[in-house]
PDB file of N, CA and C in Angstrom:
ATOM      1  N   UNK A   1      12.051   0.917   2.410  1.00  0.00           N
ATOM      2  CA  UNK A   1      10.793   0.184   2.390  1.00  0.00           C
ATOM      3  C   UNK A   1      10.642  -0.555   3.710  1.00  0.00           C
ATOM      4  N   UNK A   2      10.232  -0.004   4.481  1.00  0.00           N
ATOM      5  CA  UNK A   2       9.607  -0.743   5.875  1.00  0.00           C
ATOM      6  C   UNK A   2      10.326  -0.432   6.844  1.00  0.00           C
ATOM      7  N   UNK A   3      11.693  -0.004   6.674  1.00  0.00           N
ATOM      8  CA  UNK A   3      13.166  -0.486   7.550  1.00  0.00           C
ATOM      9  C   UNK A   3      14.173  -1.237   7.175  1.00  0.00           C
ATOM     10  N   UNK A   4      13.734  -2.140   5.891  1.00  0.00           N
ATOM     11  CA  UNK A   4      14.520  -2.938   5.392  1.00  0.00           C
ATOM     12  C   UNK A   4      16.076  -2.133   5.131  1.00  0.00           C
ATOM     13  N   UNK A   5      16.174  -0.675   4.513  1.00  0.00           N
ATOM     14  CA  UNK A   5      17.636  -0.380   4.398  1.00  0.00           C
ATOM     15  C   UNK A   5      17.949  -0.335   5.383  1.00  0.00           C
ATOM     16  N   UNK A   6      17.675  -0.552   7.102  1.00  0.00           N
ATOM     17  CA  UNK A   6      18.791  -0.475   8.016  1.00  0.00           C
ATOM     18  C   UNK A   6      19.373  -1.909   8.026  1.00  0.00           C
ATOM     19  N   UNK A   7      19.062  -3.246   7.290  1.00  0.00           N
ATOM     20  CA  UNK A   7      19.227  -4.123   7.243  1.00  0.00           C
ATOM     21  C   UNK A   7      21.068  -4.302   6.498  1.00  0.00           C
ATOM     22  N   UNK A   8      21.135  -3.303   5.886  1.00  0.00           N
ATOM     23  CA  UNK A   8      22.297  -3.190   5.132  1.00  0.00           C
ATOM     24  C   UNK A   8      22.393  -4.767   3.975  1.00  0.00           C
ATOM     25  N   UNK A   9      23.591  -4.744   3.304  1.00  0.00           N
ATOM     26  CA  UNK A   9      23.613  -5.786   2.449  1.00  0.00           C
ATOM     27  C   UNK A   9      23.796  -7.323   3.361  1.00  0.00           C
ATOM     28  N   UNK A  10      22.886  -8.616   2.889  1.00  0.00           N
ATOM     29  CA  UNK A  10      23.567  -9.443   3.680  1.00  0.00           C
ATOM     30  C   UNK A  10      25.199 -10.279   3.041  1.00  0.00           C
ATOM     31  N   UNK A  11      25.157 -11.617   3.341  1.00  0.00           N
ATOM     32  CA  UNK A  11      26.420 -12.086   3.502  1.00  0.00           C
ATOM     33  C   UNK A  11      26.114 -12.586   2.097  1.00  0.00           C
ATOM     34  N   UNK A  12      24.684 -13.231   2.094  1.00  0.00           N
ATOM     35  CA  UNK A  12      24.022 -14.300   0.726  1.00  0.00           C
ATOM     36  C   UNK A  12      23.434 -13.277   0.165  1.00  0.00           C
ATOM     37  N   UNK A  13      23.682 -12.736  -0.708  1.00  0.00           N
ATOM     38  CA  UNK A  13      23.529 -11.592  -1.757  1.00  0.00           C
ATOM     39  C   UNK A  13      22.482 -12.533  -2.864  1.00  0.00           C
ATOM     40  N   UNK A  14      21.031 -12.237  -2.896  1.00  0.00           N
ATOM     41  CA  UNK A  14      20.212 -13.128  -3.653  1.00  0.00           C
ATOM     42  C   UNK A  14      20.599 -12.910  -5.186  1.00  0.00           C
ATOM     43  N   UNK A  15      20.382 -14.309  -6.178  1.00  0.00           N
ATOM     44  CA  UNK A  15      20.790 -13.677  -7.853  1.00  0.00           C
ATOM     45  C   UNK A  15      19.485 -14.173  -8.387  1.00  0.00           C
ATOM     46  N   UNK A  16      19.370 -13.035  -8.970  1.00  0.00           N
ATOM     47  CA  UNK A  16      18.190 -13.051  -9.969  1.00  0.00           C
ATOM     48  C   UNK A  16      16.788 -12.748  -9.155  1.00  0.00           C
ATOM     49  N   UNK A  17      16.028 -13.316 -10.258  1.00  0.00           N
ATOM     50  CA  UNK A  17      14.459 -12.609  -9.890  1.00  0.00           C
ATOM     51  C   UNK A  17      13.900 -13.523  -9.527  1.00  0.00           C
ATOM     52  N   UNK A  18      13.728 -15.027  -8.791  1.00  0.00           N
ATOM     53  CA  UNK A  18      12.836 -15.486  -7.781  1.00  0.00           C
ATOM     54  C   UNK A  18      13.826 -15.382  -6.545  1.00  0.00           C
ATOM     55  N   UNK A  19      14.870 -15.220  -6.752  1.00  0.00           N
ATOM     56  CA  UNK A  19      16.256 -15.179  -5.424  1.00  0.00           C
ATOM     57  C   UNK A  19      15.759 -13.691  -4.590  1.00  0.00           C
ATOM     58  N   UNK A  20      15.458 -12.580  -5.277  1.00  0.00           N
ATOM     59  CA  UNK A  20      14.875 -11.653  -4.795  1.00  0.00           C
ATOM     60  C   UNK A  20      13.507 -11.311  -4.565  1.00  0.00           C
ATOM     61  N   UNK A  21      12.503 -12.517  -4.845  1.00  0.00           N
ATOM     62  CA  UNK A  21      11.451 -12.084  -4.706  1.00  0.00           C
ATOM     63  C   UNK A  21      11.674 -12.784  -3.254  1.00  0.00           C
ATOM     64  N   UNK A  22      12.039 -14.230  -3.406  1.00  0.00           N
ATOM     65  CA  UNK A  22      11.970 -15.259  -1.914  1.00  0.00           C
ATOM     66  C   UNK A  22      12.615 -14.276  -0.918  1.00  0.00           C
ATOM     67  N   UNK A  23      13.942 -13.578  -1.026  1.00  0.00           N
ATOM     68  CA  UNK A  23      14.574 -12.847   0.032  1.00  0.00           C
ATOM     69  C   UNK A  23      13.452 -11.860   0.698  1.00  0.00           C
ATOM     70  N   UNK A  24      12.735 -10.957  -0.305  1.00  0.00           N
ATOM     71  CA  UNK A  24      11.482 -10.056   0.089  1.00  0.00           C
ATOM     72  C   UNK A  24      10.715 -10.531   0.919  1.00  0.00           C
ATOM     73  N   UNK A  25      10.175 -11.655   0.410  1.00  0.00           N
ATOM     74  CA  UNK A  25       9.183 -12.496   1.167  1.00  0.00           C
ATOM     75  C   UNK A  25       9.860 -12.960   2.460  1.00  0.00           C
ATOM     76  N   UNK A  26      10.907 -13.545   2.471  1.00  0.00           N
ATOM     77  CA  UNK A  26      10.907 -13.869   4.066  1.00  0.00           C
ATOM     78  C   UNK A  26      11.500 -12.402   4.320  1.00  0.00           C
ATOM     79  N   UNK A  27      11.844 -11.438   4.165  1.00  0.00           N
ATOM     80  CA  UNK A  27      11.503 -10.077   5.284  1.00  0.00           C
ATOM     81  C   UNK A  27      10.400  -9.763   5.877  1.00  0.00           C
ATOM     82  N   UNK A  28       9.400 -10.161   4.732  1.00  0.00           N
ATOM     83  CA  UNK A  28       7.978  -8.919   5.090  1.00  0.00           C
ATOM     84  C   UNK A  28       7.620 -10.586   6.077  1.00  0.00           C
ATOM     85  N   UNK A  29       7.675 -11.536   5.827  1.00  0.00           N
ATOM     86  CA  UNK A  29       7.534 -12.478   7.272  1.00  0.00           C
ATOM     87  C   UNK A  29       8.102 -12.315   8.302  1.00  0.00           C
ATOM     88  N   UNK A  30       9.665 -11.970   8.304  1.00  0.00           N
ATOM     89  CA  UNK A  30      10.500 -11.499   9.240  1.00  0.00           C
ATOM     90  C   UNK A  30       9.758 -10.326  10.024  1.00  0.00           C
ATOM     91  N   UNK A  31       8.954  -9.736   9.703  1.00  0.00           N
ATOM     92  CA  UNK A  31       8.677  -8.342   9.722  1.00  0.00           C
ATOM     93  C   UNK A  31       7.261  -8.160  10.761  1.00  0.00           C
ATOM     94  N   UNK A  32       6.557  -9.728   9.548  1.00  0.00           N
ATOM     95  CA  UNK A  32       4.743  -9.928  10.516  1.00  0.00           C
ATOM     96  C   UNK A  32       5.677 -10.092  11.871  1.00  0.00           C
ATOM     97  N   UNK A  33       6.367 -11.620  11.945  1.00  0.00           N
ATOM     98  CA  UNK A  33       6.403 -11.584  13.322  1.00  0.00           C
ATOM     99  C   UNK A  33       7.223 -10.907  14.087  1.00  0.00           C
ATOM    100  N   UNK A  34       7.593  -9.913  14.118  1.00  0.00           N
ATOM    101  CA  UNK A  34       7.885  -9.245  15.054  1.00  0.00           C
ATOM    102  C   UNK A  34       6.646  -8.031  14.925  1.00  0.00           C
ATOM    103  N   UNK A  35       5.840  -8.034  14.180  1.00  0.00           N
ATOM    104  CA  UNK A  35       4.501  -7.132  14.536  1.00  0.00           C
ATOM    105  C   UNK A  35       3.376  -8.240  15.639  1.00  0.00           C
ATOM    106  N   UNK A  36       3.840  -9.231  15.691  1.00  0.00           N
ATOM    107  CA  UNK A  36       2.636 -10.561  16.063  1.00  0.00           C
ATOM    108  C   UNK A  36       3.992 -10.706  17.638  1.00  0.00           C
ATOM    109  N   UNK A  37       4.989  -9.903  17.440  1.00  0.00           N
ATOM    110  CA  UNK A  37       5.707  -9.940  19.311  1.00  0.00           C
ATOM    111  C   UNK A  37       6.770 -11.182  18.982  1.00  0.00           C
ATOM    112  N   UNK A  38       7.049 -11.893  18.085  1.00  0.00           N
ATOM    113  CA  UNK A  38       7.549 -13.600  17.860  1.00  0.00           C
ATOM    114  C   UNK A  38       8.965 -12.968  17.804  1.00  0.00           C
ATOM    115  N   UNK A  39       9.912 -12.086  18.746  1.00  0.00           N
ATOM    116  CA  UNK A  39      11.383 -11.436  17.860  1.00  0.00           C
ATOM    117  C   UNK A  39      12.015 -12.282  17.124  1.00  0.00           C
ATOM    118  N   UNK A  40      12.409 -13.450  18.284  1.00  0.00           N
ATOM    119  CA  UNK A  40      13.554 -14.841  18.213  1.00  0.00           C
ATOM    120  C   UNK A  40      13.243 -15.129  16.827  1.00  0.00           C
ATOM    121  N   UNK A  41      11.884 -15.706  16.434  1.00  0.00           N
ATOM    122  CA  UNK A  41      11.944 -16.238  15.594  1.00  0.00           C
ATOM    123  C   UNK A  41      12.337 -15.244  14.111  1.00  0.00           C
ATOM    124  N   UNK A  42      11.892 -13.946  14.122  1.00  0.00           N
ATOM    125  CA  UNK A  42      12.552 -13.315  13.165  1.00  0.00           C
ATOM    126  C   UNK A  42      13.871 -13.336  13.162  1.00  0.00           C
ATOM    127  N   UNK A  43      14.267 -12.913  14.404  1.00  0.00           N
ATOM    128  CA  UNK A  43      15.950 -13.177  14.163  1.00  0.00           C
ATOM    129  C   UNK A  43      16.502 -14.252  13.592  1.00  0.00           C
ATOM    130  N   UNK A  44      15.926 -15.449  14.166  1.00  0.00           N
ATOM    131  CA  UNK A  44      16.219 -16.659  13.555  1.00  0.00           C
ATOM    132  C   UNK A  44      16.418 -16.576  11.969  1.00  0.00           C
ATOM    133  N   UNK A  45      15.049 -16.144  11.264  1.00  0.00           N
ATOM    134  CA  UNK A  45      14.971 -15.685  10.018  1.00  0.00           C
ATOM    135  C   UNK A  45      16.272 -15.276   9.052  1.00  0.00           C
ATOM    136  N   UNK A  46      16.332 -13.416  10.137  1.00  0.00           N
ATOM    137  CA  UNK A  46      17.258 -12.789   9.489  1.00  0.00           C
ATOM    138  C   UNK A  46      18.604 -13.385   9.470  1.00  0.00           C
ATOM    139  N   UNK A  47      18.833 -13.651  10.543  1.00  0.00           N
ATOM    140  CA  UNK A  47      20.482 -14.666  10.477  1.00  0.00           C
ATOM    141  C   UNK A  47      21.040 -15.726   9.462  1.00  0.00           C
ATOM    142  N   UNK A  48      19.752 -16.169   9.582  1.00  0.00           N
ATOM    143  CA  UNK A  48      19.394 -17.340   8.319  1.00  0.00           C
ATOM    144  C   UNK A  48      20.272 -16.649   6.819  1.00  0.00           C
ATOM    145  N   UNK A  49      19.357 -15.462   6.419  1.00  0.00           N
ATOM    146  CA  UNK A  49      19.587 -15.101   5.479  1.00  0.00           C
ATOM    147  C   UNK A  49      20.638 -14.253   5.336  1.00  0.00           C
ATOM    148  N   UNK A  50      21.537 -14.309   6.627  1.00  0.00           N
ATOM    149  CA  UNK A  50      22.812 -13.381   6.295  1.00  0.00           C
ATOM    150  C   UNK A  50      23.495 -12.355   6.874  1.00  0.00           C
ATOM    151  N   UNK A  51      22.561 -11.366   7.380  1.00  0.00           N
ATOM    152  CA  UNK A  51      21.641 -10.037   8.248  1.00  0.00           C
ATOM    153  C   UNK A  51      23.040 -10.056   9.380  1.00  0.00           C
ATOM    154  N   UNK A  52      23.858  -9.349   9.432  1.00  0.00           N
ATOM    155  CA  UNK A  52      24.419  -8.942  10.694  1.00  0.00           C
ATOM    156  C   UNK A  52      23.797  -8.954  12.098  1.00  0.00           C
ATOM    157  N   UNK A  53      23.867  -8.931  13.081  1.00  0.00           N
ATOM    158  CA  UNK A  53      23.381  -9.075  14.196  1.00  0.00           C
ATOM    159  C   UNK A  53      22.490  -7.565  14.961  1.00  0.00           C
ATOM    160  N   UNK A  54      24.117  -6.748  14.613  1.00  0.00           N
ATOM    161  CA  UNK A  54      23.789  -5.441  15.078  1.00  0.00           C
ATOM    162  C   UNK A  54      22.677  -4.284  14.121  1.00  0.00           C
ATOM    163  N   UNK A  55      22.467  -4.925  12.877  1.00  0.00           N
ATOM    164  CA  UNK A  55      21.921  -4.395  12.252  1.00  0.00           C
ATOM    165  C   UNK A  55      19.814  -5.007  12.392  1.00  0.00           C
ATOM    166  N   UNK A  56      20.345  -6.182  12.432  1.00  0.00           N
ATOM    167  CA  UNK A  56      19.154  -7.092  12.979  1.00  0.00           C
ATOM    168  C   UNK A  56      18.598  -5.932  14.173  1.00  0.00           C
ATOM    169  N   UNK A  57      19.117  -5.667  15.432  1.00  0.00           N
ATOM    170  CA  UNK A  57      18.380  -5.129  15.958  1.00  0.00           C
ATOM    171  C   UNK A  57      17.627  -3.969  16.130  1.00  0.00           C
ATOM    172  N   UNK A  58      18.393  -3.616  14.958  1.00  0.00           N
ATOM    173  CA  UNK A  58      18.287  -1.516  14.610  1.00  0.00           C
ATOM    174  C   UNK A  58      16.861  -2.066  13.602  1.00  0.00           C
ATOM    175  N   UNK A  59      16.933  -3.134  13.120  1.00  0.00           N
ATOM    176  CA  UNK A  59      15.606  -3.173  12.539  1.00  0.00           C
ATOM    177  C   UNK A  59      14.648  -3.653  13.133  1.00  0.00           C
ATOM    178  N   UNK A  60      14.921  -4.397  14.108  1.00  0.00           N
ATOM    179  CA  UNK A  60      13.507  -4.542  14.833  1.00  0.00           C
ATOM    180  C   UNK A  60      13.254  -3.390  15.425  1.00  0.00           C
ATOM    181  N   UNK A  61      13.965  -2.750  16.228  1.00  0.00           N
ATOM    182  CA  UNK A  61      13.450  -1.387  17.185  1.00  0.00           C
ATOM    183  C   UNK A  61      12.978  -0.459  16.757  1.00  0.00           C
ATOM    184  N   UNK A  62      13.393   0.060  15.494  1.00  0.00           N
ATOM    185  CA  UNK A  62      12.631   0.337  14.539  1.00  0.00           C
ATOM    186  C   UNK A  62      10.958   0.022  14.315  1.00  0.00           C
ATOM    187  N   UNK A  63      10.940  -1.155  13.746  1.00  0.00           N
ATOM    188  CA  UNK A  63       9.697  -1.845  13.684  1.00  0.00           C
ATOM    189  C   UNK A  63       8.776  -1.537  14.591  1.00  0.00           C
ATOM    190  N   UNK A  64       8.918  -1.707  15.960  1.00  0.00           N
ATOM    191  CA  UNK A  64       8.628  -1.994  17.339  1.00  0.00           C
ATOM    192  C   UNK A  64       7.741  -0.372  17.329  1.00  0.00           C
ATOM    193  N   UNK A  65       9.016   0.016  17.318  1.00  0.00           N
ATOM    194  CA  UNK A  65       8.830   1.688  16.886  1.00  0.00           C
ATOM    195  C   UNK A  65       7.443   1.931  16.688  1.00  0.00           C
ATOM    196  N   UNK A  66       7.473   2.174  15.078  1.00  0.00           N
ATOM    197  CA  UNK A  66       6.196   2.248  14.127  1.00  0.00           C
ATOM    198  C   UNK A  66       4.991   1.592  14.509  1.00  0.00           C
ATOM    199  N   UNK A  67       5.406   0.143  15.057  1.00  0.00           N
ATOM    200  CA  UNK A  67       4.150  -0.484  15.422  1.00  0.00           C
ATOM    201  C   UNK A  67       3.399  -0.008  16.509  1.00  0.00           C
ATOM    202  N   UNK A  68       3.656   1.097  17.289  1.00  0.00           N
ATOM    203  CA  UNK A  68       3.135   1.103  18.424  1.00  0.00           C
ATOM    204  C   UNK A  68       1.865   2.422  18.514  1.00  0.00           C
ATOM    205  N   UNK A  69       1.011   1.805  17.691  1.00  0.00           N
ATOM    206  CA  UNK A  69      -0.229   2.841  17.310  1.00  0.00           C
ATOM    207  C   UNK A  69      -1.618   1.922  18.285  1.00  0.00           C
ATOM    208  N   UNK A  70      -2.022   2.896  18.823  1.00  0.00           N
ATOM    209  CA  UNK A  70      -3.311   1.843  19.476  1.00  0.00           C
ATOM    210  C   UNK A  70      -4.308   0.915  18.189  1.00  0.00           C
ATOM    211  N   UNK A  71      -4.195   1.371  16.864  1.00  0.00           N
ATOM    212  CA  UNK A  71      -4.321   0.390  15.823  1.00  0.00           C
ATOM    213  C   UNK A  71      -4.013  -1.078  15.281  1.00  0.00           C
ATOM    214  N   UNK A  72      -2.291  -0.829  15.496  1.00  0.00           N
ATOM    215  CA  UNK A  72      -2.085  -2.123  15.344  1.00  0.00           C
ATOM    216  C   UNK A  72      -2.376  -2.623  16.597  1.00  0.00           C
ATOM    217  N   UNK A  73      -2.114  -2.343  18.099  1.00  0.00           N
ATOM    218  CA  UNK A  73      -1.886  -2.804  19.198  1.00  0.00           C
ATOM    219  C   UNK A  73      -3.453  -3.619  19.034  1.00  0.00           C
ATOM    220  N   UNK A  74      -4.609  -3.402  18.629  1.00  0.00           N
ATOM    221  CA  UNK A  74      -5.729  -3.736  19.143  1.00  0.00           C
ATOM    222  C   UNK A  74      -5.726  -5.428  17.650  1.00  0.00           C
ATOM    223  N   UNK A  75      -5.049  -4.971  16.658  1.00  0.00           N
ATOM    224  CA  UNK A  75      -4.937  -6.113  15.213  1.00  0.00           C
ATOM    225  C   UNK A  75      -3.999  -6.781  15.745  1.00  0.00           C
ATOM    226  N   UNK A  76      -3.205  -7.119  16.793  1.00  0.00           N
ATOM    227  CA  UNK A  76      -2.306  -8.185  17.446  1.00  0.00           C
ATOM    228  C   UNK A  76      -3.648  -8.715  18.396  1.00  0.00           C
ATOM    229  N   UNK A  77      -3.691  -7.708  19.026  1.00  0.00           N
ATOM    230  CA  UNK A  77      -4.715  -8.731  19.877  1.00  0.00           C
ATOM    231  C   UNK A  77      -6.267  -9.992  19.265  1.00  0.00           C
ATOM    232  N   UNK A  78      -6.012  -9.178  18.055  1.00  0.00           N
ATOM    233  CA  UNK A  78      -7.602  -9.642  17.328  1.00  0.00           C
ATOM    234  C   UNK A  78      -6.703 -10.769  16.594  1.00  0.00           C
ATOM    235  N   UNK A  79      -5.030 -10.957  16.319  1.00  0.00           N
ATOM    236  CA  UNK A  79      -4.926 -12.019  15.540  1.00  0.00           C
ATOM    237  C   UNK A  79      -4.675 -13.138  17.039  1.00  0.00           C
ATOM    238  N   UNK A  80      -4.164 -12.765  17.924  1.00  0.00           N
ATOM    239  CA  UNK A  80      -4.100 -13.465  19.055  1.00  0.00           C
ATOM    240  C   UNK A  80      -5.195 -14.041  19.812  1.00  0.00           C
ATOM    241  N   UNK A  81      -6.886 -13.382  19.272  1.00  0.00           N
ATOM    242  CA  UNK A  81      -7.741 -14.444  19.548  1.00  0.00           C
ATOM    243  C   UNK A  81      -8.288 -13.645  20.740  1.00  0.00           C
ATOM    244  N   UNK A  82      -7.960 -12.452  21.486  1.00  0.00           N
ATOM    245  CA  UNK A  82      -8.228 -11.536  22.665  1.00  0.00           C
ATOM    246  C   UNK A  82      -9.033 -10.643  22.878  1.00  0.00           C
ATOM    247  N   UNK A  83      -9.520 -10.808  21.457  1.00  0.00           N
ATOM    248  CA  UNK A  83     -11.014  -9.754  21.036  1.00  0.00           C
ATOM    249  C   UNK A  83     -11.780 -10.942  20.492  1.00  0.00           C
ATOM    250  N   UNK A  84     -12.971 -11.123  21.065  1.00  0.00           N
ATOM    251  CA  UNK A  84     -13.596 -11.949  20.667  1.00  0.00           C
ATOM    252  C   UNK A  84     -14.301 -11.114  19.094  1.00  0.00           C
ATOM    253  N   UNK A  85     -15.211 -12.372  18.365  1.00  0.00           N
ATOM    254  CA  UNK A  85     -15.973 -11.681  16.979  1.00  0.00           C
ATOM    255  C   UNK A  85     -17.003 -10.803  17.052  1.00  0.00           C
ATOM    256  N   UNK A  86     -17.336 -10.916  18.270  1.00  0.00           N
ATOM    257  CA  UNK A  86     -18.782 -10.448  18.465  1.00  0.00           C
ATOM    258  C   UNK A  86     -18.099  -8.933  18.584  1.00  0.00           C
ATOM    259  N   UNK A  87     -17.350  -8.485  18.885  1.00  0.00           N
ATOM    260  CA  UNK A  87     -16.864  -7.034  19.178  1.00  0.00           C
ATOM    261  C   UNK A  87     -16.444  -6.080  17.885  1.00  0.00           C
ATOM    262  N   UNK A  88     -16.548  -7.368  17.144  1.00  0.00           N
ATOM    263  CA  UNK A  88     -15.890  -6.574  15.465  1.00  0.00           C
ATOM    264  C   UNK A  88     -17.035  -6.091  14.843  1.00  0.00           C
ATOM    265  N   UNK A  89     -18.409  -6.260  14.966  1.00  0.00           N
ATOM    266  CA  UNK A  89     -19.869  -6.324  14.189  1.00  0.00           C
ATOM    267  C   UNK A  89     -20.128  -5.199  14.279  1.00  0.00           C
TER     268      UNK A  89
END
């Protein structure tokens, strides 16, 4: 799902069912920002929650990967404020 299995198991193994919904949730955040360019701070994230280092990066490059469609490239710029509104109409 996304890349998440190159993430492998972390260290803090979540229990139960809001432990795994919260872990989900900060991935797919982990995940915006490095679609929004922010790496550090995902890493920050993933470390947080456990995430090996070397595996951390096999998932961003990954990411990086996929993201690189003139689609999203133009929805970074429109959340970054670089397309003005008038261009969306």
């Amino acid at each position: 799902m996304y890349g998440f299995e190159l993430l492998k198991d972390p260290d803090h193994k979540p229990v139960g069912k809001m432990s795994n919904e919260a872990m989900r949730r900060y991935l797919e955040l982990a995940r915006h920002l490095v679609f929004m360019g922010k790496d550090s701070e995902a890493v920050d994230i993933l470390e947080t929650l456990g995430y090996e280092s070397k595996n951390i990066k096999k998932f961003i490059k990954q990411l990086k990967k996929s993201f690189k469609t003139e689609e999203n490239k133009n929805i970074v710029r429109l959340f970054k404020g670089k397309i003005g509104n008038d261009c969306l109409q």
